[in-house]
PDB file of N, CA and C in Angstrom:
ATOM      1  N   UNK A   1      28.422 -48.099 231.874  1.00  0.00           N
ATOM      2  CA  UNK A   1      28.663 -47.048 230.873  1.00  0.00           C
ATOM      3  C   UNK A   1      28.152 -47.514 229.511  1.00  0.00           C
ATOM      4  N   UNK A   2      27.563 -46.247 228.812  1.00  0.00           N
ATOM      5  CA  UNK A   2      27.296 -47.342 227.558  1.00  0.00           C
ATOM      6  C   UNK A   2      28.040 -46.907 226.590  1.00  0.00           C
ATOM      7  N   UNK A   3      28.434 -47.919 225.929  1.00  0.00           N
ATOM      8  CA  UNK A   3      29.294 -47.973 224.144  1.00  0.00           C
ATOM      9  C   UNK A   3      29.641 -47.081 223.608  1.00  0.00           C
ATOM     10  N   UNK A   4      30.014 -46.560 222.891  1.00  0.00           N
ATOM     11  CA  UNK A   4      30.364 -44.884 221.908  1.00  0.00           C
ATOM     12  C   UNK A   4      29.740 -45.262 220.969  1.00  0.00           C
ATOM     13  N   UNK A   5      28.796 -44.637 220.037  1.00  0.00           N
ATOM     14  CA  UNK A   5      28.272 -45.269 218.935  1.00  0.00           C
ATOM     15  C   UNK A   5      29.347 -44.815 217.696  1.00  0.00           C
ATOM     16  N   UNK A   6      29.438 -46.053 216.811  1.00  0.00           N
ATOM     17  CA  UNK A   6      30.209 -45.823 216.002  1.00  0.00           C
ATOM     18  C   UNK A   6      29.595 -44.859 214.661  1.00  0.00           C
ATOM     19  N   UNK A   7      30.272 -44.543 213.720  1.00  0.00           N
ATOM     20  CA  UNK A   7      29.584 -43.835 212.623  1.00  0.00           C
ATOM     21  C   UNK A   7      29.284 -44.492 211.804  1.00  0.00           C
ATOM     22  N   UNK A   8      29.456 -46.253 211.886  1.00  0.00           N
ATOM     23  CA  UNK A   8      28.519 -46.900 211.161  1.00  0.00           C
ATOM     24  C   UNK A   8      27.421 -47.280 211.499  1.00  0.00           C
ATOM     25  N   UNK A   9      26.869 -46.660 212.532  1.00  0.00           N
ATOM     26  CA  UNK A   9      25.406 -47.166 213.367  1.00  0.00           C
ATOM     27  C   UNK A   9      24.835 -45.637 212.678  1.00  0.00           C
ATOM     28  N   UNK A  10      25.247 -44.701 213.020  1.00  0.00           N
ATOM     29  CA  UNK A  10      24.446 -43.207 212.531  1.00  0.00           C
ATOM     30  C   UNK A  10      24.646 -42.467 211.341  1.00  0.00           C
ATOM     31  N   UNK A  11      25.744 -42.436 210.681  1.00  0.00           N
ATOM     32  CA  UNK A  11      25.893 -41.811 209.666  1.00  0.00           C
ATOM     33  C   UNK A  11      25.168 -41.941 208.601  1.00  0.00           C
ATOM     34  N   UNK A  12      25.469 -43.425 207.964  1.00  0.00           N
ATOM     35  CA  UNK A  12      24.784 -43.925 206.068  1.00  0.00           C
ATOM     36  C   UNK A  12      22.961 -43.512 205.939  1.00  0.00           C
ATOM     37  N   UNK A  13      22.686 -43.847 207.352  1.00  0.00           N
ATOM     38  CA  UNK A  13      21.025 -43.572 206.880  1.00  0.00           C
ATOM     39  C   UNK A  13      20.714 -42.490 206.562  1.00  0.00           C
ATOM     40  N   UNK A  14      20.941 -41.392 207.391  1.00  0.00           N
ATOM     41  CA  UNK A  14      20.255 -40.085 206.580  1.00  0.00           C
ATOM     42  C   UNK A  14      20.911 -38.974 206.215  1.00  0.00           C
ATOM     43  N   UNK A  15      21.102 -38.813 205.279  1.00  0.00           N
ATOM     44  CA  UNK A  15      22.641 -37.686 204.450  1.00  0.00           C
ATOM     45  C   UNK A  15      22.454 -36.806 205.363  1.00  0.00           C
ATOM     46  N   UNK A  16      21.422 -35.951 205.609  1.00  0.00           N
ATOM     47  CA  UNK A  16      21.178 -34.748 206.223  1.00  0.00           C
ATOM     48  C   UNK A  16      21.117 -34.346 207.323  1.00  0.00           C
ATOM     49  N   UNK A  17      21.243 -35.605 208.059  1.00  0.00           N
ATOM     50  CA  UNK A  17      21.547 -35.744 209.553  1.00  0.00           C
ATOM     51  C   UNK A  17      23.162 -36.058 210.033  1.00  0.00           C
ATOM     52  N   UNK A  18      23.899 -35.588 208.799  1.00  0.00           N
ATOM     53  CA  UNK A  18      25.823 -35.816 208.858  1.00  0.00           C
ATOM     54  C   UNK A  18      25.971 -35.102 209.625  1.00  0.00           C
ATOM     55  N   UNK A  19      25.698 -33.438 209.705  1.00  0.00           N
ATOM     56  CA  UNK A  19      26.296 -32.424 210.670  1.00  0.00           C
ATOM     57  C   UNK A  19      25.779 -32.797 212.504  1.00  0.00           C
ATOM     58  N   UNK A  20      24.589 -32.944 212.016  1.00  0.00           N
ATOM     59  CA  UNK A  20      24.026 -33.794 213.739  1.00  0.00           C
ATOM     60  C   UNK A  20      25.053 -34.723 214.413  1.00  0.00           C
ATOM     61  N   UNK A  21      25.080 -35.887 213.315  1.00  0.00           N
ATOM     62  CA  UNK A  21      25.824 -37.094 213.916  1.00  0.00           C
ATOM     63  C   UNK A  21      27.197 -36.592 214.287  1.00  0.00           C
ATOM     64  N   UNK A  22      28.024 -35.508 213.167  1.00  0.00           N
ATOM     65  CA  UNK A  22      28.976 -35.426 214.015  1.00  0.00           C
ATOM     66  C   UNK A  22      29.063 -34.186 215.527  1.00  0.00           C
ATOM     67  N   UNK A  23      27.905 -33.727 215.472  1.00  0.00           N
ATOM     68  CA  UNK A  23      27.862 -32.689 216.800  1.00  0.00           C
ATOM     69  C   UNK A  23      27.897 -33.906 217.820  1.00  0.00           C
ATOM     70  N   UNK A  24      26.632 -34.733 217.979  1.00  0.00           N
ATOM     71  CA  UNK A  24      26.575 -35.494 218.503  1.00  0.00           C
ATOM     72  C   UNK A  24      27.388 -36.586 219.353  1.00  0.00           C
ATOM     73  N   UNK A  25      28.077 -37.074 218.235  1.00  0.00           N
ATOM     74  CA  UNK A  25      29.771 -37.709 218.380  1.00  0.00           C
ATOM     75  C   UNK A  25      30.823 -37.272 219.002  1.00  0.00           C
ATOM     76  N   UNK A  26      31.445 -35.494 218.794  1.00  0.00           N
ATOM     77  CA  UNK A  26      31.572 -34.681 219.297  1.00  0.00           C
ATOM     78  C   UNK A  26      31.359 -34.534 221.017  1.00  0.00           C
ATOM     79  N   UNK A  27      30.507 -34.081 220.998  1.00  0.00           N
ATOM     80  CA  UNK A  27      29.652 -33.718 222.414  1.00  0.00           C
ATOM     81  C   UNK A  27      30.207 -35.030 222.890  1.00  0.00           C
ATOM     82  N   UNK A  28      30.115 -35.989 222.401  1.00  0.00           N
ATOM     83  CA  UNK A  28      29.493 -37.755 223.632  1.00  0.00           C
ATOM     84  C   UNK A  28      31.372 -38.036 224.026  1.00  0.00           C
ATOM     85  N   UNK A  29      32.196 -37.901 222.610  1.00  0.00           N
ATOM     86  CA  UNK A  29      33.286 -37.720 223.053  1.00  0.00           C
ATOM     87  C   UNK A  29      33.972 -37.030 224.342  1.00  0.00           C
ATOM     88  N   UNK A  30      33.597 -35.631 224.052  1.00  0.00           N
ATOM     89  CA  UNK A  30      33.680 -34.887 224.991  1.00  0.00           C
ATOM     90  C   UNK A  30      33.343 -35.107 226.427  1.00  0.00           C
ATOM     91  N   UNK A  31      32.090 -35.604 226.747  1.00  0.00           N
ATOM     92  CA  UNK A  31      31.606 -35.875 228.319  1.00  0.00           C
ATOM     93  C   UNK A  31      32.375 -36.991 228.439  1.00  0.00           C
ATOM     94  N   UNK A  32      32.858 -38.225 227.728  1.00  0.00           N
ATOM     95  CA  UNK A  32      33.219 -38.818 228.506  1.00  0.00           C
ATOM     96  C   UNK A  32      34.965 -38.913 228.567  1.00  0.00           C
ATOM     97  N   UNK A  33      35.760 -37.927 228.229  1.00  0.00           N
ATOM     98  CA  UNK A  33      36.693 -37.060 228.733  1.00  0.00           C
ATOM     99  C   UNK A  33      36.130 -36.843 229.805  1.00  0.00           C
ATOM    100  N   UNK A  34      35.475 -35.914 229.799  1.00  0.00           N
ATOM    101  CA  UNK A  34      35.370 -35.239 231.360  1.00  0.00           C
ATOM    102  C   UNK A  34      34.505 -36.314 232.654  1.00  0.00           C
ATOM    103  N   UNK A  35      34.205 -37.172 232.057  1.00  0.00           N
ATOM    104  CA  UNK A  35      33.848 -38.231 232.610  1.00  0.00           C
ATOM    105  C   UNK A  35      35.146 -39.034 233.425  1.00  0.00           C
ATOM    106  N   UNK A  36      36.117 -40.071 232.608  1.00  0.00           N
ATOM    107  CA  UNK A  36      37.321 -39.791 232.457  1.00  0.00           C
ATOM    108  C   UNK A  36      38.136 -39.232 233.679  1.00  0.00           C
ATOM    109  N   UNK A  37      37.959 -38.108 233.394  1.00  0.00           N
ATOM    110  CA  UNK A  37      39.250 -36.912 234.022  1.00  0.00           C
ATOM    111  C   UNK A  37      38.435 -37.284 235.620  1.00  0.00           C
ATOM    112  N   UNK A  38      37.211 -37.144 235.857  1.00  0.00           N
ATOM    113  CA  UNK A  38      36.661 -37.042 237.170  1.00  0.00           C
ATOM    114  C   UNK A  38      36.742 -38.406 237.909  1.00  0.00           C
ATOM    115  N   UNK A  39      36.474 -39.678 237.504  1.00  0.00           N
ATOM    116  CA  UNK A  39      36.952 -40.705 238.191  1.00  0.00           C
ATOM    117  C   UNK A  39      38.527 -40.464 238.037  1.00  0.00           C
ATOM    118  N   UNK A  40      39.382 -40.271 237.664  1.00  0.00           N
ATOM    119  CA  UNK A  40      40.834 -40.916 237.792  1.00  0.00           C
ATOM    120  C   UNK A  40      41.164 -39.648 239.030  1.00  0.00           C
ATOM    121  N   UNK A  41      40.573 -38.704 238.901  1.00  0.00           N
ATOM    122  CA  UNK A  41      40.699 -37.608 239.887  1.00  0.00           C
ATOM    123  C   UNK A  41      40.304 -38.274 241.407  1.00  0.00           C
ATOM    124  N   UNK A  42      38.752 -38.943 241.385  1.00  0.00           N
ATOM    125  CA  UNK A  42      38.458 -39.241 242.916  1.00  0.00           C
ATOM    126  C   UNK A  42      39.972 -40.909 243.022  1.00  0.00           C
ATOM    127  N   UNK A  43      39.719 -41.630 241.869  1.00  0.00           N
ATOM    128  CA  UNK A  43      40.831 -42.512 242.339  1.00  0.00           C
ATOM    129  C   UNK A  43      42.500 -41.915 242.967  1.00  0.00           C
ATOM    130  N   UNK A  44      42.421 -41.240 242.507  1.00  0.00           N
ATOM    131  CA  UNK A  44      43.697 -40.424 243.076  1.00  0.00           C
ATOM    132  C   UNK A  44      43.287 -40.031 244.191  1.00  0.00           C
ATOM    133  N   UNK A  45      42.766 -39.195 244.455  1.00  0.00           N
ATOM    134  CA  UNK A  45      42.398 -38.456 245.607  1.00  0.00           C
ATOM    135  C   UNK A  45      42.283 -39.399 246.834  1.00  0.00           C
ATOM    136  N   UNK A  46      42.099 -41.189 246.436  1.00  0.00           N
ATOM    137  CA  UNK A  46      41.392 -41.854 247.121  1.00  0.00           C
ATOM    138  C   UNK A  46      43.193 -42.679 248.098  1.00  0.00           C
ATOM    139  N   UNK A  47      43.909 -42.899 247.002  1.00  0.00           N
ATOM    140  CA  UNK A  47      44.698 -43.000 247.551  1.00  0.00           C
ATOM    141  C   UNK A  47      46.090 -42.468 247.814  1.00  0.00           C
TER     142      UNK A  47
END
């Protein structure tokens, strides 16, 4: 799996790319919730 990027890797460089970084952040959050939710689901399921 890879890392969550923090908002000190994307944010400071480009002012105008703030609303991106946080869609971005957002979104990546999001999948891996549902990322998340779907393994603990097959681990359950498993036993």
């Amino acid at each position: 799996m890879l890392p969550e990027p923090s908002v000190e890797d994307l944010a400071p460089l480009r002012p105008h790319n703030f609303f991106i970084t946080r869609y971005f952040l957002g979104v990546n959050r999001t999948s891996f919730q549902f990322f998340a939710i779907r393994v603990f689901a097959a681990l359950s399921g498993e036993r």
